[in-house]
Protein backbone atom coordinates (compact mmCIF):
# COMPACT_ATOMS: atom_id res chain seq x y z
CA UNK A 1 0.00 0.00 0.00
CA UNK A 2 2.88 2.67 0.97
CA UNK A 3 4.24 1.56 -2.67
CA UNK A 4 1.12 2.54 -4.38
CA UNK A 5 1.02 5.67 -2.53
CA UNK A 6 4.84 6.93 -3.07
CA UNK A 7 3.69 6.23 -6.67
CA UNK A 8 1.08 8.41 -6.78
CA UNK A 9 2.84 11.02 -5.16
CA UNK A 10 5.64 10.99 -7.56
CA UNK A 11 2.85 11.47 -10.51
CA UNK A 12 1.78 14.10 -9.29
CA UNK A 13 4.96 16.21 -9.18
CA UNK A 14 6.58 17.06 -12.34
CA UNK A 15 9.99 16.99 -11.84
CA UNK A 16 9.27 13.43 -10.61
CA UNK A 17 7.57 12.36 -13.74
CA UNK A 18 10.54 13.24 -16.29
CA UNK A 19 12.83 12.07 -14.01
CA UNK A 20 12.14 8.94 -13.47
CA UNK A 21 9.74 7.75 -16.66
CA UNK A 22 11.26 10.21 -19.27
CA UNK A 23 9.36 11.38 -22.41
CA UNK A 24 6.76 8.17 -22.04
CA UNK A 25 5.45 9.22 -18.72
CA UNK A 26 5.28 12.50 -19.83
CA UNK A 27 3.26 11.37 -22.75
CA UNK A 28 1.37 9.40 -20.84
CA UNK A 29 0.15 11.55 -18.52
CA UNK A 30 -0.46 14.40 -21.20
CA UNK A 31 -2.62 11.63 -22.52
CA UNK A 32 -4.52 10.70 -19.38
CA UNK A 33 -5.23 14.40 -18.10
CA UNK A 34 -6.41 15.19 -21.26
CA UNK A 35 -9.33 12.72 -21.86
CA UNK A 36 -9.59 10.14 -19.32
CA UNK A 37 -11.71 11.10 -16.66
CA UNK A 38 -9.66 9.30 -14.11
CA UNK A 39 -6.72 11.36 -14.83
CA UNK A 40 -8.41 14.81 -13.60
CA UNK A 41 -6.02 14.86 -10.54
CA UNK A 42 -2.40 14.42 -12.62
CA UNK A 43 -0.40 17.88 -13.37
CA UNK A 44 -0.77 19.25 -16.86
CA UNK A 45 0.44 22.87 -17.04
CA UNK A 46 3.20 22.63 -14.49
CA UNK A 47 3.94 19.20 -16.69
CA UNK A 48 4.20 20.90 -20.00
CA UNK A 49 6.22 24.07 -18.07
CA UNK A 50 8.71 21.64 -16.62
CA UNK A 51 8.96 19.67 -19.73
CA UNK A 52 10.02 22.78 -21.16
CA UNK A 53 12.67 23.76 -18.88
CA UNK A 54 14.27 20.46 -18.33
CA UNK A 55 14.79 20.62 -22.35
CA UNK A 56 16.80 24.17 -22.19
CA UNK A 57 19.08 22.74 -19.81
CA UNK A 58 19.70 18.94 -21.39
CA UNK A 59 18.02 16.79 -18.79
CA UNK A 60 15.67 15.97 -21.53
CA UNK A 61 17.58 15.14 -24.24
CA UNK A 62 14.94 15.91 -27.37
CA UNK A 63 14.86 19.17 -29.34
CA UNK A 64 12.12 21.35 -28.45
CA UNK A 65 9.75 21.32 -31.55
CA UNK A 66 10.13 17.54 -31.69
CA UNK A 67 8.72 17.62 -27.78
CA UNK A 68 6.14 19.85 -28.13
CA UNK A 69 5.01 18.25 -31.25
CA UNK A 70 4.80 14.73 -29.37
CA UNK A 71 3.19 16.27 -26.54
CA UNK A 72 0.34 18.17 -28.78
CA UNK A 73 0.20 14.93 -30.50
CA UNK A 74 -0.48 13.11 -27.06
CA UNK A 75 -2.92 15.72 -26.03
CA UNK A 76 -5.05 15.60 -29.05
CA UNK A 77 -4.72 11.32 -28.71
CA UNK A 78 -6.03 12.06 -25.44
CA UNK A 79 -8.68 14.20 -26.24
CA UNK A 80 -10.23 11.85 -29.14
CA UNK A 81 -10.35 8.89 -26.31
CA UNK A 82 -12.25 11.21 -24.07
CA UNK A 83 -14.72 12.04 -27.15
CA UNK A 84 -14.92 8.28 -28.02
CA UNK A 85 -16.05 7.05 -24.67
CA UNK A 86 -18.75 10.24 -23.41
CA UNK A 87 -19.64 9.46 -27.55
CA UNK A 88 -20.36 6.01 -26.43
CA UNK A 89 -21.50 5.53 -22.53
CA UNK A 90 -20.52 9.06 -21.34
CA UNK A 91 -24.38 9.88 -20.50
CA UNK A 92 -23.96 7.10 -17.92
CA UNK A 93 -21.68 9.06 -15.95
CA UNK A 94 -24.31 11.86 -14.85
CA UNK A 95 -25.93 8.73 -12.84
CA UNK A 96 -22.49 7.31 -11.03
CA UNK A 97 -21.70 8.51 -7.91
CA UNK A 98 -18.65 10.12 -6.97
CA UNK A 99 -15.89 7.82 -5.95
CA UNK A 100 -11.70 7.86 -5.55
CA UNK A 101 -11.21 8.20 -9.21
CA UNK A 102 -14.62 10.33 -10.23
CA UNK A 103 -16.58 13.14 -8.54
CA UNK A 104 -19.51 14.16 -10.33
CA UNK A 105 -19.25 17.61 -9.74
CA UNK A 106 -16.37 17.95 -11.63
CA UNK A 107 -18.40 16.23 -14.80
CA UNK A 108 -20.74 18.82 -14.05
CA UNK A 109 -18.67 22.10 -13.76
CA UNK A 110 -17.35 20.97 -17.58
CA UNK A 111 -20.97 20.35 -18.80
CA UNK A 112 -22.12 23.76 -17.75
CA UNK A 113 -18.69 25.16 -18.76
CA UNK A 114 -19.24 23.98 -22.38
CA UNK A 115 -23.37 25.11 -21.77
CA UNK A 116 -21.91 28.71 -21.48
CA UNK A 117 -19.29 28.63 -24.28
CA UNK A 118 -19.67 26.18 -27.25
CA UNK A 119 -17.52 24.95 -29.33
CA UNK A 120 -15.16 27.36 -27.67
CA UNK A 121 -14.82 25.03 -24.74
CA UNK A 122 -12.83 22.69 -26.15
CA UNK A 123 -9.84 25.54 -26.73
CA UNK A 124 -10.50 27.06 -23.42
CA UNK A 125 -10.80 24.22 -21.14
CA UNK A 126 -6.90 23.73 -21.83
CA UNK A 127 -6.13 26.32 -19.77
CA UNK A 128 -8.74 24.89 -17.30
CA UNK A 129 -7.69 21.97 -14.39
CA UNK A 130 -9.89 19.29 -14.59
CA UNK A 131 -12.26 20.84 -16.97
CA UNK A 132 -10.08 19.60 -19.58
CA UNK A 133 -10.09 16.07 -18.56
CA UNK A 134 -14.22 16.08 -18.60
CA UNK A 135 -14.76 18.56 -22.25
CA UNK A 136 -13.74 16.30 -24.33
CA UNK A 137 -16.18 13.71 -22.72
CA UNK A 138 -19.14 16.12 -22.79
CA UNK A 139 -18.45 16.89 -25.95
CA UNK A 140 -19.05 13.24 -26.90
CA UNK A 141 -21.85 13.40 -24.77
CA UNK A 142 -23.56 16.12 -27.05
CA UNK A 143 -22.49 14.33 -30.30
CA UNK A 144 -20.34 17.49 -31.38
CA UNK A 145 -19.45 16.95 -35.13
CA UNK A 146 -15.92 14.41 -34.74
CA UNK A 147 -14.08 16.54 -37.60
CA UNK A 148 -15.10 20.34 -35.89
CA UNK A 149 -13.95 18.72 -32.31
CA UNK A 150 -10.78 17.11 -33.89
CA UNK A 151 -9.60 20.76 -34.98
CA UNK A 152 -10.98 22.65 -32.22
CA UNK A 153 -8.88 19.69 -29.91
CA UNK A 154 -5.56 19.82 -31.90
CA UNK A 155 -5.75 24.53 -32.08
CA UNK A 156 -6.28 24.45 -28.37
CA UNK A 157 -3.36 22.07 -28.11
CA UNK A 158 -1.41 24.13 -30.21
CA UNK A 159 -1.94 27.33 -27.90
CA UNK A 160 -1.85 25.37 -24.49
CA UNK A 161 1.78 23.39 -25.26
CA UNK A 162 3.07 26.11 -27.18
CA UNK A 163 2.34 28.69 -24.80
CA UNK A 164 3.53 26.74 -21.45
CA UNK A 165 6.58 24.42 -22.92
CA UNK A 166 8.00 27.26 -25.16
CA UNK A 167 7.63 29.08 -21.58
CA UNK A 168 10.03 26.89 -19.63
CA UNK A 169 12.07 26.41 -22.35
CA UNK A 170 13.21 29.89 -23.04
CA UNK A 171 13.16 30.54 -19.11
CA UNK A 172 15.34 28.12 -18.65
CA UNK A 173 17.57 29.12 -21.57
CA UNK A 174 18.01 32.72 -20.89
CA UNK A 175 17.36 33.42 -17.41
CA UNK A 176 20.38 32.44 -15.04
CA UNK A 177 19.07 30.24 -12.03
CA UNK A 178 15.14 29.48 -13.25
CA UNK A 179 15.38 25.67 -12.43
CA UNK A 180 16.24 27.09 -8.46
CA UNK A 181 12.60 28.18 -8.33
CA UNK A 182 11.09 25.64 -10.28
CA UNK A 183 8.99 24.66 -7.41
CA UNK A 184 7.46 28.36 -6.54
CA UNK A 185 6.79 28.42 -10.45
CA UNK A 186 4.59 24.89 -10.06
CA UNK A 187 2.95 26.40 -7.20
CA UNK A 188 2.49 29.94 -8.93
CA UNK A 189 0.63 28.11 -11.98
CA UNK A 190 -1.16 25.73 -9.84
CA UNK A 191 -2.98 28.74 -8.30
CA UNK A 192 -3.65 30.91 -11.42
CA UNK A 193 -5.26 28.00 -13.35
CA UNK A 194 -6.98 26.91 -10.46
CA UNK A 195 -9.19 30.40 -9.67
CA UNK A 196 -11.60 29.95 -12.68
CA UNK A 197 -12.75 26.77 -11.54
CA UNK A 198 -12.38 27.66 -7.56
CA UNK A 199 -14.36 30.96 -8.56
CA UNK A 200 -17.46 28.74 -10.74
CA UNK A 201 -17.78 26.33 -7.90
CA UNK A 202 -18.43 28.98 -4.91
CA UNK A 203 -21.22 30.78 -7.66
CA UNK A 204 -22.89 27.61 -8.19
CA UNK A 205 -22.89 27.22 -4.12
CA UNK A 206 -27.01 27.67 -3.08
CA UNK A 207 -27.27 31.48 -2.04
CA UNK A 208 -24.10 32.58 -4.39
């Protein structure tokens, strides 16, 4: 049991990910955050940050468009298995209870998210925590045309790993002693992403 749990711990820090499972972790959980609705609680934007800086200073030995092309590529993978399955059984989900690896108010924050914005949601929800682990499900859920969600899912990619691994990587590259606060930087983005979602779930609080 203390095995499973030192495991878990280690996915969910960044650092630990790359470190010790490389580029296939790091694929991997890109992947899972991105579409299976199990993977809500695994890092994506400190992830794709780190990813970044670990490339500018050689502990990940890949060149930078090849990673951030992989890692789009594993985000949009991701995103087409979450479509798939709310496509397929994903209705069935607004009847489970919440359990260790599903809460049903996190299904529901991305169903009213995507209510409020479209299409859109599929771009925006990057940014998002845990909304964009449950978008691309509700998206299968209301049948959204596969081709429109396939480019909507691969532009939002574009922005999200662009944006955050072109981040680290030119942080790391050009400013002296970035890596030293690598862990107020996780923490820093942690926070920021997580106030949209923090923000929607005290409004939809009875009496907000």
């Amino acid at each position: 049991m203390d095995e499973i749990f030192h495991f878990l711990k280690q996915l969910l820090n960044p650092e630990s990910i790359i470190h010790y499972g490389g580029i296939y972790l790091l694929l991997f959980v890109v992947f899972a955050e991105t579409g299976l609705f199990l993977g809500f609680f695994l890092p994506g934007d400190s992830l794709l940050f780190t990813a970044g800086l670990l490339c500018s200073t050689g502990i990940l030995e890949m060149h930078i468009s090849i990673l951030a092309g992989l890692i789009i590529f594993a985000a949009v993978a991701g995103n087409m298995v979450g479509y798939a399955f709310g496509k397929k059984v994903g209705v069935l989900l607004f009847r489970r209870k919440s359990g260790l690896f599903f809460r049903q108010e996190h299904l529901v924050a991305a169903n009213e998210f995507y209510r409020k914005h479209g299409k859109k949601t599929i771009i925006f929800s990057r940014f998002l925590p845990i909304v964009r682990t449950f978008a691309p499900i509700v998206a299968g859920i209301v049948k959204l045309d596969t081709y429109k969600f396939f480019i909507y899912s691969l532009v939002g990619a574009f922005f999200w790993v662009g944006i955050l691994v072109l981040a680290g990587y030119f942080l790391g590259k050009y400013v002296p002693g970035t890596k030293d606060y690598l862990g107020y930087i996780i923490i820093f983005l942690i926070v920021i992403t997580s106030i949209p979602f923090i923000y929607n779930s005290i409004k939809r609080q009875p009496g907000k």
